[in-house]
Protein backbone atom coordinates (compact mmCIF):
# COMPACT_ATOMS: atom_id res chain seq x y z
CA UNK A 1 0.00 0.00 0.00
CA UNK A 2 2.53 2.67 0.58
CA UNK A 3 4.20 2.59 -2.76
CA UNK A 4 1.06 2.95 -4.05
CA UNK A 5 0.20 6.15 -1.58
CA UNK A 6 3.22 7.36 -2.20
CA UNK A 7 2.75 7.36 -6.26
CA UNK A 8 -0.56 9.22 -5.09
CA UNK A 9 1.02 12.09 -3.62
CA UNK A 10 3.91 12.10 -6.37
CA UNK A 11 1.62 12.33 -9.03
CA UNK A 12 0.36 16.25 -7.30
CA UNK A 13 -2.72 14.43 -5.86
CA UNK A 14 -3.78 15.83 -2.38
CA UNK A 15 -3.63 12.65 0.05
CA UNK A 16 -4.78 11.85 3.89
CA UNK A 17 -3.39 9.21 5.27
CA UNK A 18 -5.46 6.93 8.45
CA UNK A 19 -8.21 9.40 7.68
CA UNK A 20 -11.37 8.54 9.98
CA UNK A 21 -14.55 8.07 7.66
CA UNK A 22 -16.59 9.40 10.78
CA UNK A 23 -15.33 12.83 9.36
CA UNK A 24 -16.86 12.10 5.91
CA UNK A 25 -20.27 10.21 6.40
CA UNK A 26 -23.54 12.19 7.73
CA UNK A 27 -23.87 9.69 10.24
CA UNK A 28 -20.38 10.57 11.72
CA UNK A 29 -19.02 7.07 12.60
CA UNK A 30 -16.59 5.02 10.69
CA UNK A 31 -13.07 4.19 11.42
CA UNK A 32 -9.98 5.34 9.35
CA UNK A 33 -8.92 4.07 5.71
CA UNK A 34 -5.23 3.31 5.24
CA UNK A 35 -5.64 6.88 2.81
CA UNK A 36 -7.89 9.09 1.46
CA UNK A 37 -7.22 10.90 -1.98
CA UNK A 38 -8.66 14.64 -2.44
CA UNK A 39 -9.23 15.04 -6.71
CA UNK A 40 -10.06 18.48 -8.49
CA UNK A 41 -13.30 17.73 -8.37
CA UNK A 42 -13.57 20.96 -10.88
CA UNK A 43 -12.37 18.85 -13.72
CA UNK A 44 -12.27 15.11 -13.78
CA UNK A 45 -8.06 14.76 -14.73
CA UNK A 46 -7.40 14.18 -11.55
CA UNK A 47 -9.99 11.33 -10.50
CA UNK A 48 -9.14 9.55 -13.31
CA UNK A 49 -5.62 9.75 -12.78
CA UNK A 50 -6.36 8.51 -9.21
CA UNK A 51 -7.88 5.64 -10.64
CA UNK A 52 -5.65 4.81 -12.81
CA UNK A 53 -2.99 4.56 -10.68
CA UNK A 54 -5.49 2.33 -8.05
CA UNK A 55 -6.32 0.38 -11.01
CA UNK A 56 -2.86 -0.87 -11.80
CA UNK A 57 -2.12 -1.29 -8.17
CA UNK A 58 -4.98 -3.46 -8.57
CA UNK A 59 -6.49 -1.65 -5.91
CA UNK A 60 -10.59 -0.82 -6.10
CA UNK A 61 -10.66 2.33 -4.52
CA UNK A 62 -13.71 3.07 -2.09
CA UNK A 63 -15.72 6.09 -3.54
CA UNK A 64 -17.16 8.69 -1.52
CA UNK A 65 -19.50 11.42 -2.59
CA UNK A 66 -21.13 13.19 0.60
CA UNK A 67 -21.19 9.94 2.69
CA UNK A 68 -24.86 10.69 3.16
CA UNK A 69 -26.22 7.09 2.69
CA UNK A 70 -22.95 5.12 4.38
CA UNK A 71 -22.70 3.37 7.44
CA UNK A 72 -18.86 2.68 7.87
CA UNK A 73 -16.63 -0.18 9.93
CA UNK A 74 -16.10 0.87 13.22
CA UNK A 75 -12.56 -0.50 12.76
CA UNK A 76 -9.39 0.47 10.79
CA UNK A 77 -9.94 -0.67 6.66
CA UNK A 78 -6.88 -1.42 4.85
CA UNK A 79 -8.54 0.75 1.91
CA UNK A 80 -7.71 3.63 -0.06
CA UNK A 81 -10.64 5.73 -0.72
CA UNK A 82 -11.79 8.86 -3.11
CA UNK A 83 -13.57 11.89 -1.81
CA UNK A 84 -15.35 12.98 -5.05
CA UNK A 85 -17.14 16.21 -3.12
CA UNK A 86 -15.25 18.85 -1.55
CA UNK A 87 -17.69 20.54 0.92
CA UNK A 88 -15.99 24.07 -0.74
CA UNK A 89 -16.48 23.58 -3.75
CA UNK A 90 -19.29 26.37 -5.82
CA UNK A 91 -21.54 24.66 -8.25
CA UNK A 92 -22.71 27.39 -9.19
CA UNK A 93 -19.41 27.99 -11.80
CA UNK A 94 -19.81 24.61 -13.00
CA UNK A 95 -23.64 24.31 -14.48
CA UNK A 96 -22.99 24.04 -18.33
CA UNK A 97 -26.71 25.04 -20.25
CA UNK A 98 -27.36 22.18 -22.99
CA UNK A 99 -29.63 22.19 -25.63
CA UNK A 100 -33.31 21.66 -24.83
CA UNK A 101 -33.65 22.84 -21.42
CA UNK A 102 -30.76 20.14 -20.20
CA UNK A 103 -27.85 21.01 -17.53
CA UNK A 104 -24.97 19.56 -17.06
CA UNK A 105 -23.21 18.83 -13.62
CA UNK A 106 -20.04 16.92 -12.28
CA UNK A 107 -20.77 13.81 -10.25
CA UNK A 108 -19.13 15.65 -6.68
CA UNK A 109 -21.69 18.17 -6.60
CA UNK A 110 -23.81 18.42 -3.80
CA UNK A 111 -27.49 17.76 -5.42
CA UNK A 112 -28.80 20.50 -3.52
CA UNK A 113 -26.74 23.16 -4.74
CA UNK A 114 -27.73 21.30 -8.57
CA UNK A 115 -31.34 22.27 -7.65
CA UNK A 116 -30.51 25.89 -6.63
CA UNK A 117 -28.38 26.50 -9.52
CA UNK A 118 -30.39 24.82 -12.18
CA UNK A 119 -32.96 27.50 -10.58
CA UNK A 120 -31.36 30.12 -10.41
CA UNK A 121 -30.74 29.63 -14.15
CA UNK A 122 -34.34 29.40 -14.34
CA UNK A 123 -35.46 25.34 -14.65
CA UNK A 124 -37.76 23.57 -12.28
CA UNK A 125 -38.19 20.47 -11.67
CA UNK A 126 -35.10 19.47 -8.99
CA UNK A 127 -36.91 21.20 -5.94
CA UNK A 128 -37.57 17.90 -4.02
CA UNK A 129 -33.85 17.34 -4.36
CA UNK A 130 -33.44 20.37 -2.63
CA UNK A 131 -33.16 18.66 0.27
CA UNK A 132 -31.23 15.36 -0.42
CA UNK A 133 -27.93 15.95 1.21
CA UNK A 134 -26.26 13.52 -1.09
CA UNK A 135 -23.94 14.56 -4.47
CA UNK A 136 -24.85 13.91 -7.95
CA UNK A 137 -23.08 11.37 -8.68
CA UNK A 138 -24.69 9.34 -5.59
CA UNK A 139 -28.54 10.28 -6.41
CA UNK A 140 -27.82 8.56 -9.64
CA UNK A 141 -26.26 5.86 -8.33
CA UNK A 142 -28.97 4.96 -6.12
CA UNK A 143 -31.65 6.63 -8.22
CA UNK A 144 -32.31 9.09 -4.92
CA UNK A 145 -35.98 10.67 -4.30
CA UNK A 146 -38.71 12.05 -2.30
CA UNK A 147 -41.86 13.69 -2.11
CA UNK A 148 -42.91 12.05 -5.42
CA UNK A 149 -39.98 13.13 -7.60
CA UNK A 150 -36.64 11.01 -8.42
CA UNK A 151 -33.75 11.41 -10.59
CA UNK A 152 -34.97 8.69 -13.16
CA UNK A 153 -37.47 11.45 -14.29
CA UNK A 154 -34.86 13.92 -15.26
CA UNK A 155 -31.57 12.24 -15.81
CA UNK A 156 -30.73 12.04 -19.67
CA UNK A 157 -27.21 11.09 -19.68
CA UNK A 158 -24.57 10.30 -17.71
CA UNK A 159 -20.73 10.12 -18.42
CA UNK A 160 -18.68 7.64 -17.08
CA UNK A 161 -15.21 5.27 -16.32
CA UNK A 162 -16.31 2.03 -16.55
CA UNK A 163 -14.50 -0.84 -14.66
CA UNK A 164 -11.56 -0.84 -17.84
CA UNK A 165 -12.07 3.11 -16.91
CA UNK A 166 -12.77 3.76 -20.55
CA UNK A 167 -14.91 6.68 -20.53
CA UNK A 168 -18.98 6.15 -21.55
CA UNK A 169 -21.50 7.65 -21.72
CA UNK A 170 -25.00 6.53 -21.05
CA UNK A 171 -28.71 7.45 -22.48
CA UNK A 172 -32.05 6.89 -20.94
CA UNK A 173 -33.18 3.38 -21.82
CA UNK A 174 -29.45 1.79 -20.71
CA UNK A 175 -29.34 2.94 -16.83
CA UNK A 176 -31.80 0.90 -15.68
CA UNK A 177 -33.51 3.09 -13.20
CA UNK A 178 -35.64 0.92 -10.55
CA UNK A 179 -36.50 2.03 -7.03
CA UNK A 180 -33.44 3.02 -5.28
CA UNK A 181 -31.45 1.44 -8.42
CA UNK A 182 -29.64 1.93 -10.95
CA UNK A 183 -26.95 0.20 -13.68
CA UNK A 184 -24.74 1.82 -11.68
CA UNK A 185 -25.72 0.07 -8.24
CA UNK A 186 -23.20 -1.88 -7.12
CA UNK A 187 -21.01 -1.88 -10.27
CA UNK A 188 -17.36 -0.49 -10.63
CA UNK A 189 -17.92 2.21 -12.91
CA UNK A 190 -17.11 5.76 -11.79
CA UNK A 191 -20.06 8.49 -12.37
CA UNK A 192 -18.09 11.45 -13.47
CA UNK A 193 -21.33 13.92 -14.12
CA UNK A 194 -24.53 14.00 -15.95
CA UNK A 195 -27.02 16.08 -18.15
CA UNK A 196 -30.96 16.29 -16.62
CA UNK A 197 -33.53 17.62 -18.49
CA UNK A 198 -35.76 20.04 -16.87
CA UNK A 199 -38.63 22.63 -17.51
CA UNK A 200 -38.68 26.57 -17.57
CA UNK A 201 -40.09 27.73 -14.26
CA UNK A 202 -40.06 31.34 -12.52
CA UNK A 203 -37.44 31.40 -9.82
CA UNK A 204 -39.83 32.81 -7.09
CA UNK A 205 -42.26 30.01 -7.67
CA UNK A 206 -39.77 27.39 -7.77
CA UNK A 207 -37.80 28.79 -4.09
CA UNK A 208 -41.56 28.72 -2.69
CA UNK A 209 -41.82 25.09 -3.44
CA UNK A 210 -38.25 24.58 -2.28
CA UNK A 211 -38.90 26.74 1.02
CA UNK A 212 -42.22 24.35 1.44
CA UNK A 213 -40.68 20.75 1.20
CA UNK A 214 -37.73 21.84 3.55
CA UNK A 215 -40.06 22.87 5.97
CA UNK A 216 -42.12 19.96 6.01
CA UNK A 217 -38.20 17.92 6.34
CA UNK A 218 -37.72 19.99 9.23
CA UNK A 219 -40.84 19.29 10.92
CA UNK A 220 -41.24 15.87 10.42
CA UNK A 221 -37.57 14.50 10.24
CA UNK A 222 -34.71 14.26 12.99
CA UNK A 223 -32.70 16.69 10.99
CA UNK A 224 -30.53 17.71 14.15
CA UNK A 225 -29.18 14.01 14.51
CA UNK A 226 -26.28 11.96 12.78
CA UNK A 227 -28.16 9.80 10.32
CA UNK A 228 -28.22 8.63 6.92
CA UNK A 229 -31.48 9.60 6.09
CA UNK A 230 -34.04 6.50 5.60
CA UNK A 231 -32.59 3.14 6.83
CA UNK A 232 -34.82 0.63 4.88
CA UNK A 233 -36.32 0.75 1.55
CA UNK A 234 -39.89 1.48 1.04
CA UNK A 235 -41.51 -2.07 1.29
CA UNK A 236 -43.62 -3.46 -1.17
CA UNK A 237 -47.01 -2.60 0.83
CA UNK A 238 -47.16 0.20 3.32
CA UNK A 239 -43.88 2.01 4.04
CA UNK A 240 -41.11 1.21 6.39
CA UNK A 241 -41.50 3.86 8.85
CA UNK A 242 -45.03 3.17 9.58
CA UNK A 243 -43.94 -0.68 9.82
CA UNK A 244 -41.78 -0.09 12.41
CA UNK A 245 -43.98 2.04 14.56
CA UNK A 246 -46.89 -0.16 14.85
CA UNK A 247 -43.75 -2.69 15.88
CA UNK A 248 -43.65 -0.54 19.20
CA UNK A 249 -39.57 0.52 18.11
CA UNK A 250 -40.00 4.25 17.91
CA UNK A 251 -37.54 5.30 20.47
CA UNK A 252 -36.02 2.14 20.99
CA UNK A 253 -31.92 2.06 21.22
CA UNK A 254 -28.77 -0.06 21.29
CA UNK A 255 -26.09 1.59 22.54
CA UNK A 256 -25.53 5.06 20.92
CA UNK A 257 -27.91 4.32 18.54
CA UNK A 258 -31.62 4.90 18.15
CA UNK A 259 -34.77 4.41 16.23
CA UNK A 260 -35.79 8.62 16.19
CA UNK A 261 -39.26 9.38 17.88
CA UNK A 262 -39.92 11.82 15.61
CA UNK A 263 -39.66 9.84 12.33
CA UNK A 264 -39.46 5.72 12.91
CA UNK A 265 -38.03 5.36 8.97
CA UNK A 266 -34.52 7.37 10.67
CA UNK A 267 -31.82 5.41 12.77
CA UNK A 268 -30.28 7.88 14.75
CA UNK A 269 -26.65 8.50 16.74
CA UNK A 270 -27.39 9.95 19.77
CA UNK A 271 -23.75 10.31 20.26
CA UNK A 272 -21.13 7.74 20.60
CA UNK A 273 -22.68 5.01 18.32
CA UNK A 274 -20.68 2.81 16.96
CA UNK A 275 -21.60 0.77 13.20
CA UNK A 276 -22.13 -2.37 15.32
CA UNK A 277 -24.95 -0.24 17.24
CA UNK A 278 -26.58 0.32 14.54
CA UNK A 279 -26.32 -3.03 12.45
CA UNK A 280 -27.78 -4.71 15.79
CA UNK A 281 -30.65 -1.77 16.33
CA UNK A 282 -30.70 -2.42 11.98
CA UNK A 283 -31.36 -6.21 13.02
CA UNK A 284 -33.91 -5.90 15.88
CA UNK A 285 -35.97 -4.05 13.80
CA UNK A 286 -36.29 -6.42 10.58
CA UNK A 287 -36.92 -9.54 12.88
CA UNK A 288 -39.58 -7.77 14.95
CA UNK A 289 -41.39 -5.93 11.82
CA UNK A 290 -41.01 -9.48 10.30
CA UNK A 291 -42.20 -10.95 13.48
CA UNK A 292 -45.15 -8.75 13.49
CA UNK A 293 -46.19 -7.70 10.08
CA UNK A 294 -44.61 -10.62 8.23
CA UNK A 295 -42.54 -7.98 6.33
CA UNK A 296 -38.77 -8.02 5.25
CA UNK A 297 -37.18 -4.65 5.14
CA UNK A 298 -34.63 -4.25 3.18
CA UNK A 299 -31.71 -1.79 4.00
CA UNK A 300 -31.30 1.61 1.74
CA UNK A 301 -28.03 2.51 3.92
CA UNK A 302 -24.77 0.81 2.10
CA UNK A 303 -22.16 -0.50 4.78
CA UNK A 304 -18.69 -0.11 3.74
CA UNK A 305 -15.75 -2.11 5.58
């Protein structure tokens, strides 16, 4: 690992070395990766370079957009990961206008600040991404949604390295869009950005609706806590949150962890959890909604080790 590291930082890429991941996932636990590597994330040279020397390594790097939807080992991983979002980055300087009302963004940008530059550029459509705290590149990945809109709606293309890290691009019909899905879902392919089609809409309009659905997140979610977001998919009858309240959870905890008692569907750290916390809390809940409703959720938060 260390020639490899050392290659890294030779080749004018910014590197961390033990680098906790509790300081890069929204539920703030993880333990540290051997490295973590910083790219431009203004232009893609540098994550492909990082790949490419990963790649010959033979190393598959662990990618990391916001960390919004991770759960990470509790323990030291002998893993080199990339950071594709730099929380200083300003999307609003890299929007490129397309042709028929389409934008296009690089895969590290926070979604949000894709919804309040595609509006300030006057296109609606992304408010109920306003409030997804994830990048891009992972709403893509994961096909990421809420309050009725997702990014299969809007999406158009997306450019990519796939696992040869050839660079492709990808239309409509071949990303393969399902709840919480995508072509991309557990493949090897690096998202480097993508072009969504949206509609003309007046700015004040669109900042009402924004100003709406964040209110209604702030009222009915555990915003103030560690989380990351929704911890099991929506099931195939009812949804997961009510599931787990008529299972008599809300509030319940395992160690620093915590079903929230203001939304059942949210996990929680109350401070000091660990990932084992929450994979056991993650546990007690599927086998007594299961027990009790004769339902299997199934986990929307990745764990990474």
């Amino acid at each position: 690992m260390e020639p490899v590291i050392r290659q890294l930082k030779q080749a004018g890429l910014r590197v961390l070395e033990h680098e906790p991941l509790s300081k890069h996932t929204s539920f703030r636990i993880g333990g540290p990766v051997r490295a973590m590597v910083f790219p431009d994330i203004y232009g893609e040279a540098q994550l492909v370079l990082a790949a490419q020397i990963l790649r010959e390594a033979g190393i598959q790097p662990l990618l990391i957009g916001n960390g919004s939807n991770l759960l990470a080992a509790d323990g030291p991983m002998d893993r080199i990961a990339i950071k594709t979002h730099d929380g200083m980055s300003q999307i609003e300087h890299r929007i490129e206008r397309r042709g028929g009302n389409c934008i296009y963004a690089p895969a590290g940008m926070l979604l949000s600040r894709v919804a309040t530059a595609a509006r300030d550029l006057g296109y609606a459509g992304l408010e109920f991404a306003h409030g997804i705290p994830g990048t891009l590149g992972g709403a893509v990945y994961m096909n990421a949604g809420a309050y009725g809109g997702e990014m299969a709606q809007m999406v158009t293309q997306v450019r990519y390295l796939d696992e040869t890290l050839t660079l492709q691009t990808a239309g409509t019909a071949e990303l393969g869009f399902a709840y919480r899905h995508s072509r991309f879902s557990g493949a090897e392919d690096i998202i480097l950005g993508a072009e969504l089609h949206l509609q003309p809409g007046k700015r004040e309009e669109i900042t009402a609706k924004m100003d709406e659905l964040a209110q209604k997140r702030k009222t009915s979610q555990p915003l103030e806590w560690p989380s990351a977001g929704s911890t099991f998919k929506r099931p195939k009858e009812g949804y997961a949150a009510a599931l787990i309240e008529q299972a008599g959870l809300k509030g319940c905890a395992i160690g620093g962890a915590q079903v929230s008692e203001k939304h059942a569907g949210f996990v929680i750290n109350r401070g000091g959890a660990t990932c084992e916390d929450v994979l056991r809390l993650m546990a007690h809940i599927q086998e007594t909604v299961y027990r009790r409703a004769g339902m299997q959720l199934e986990p929307e938060v990745k764990v990474v080790s």
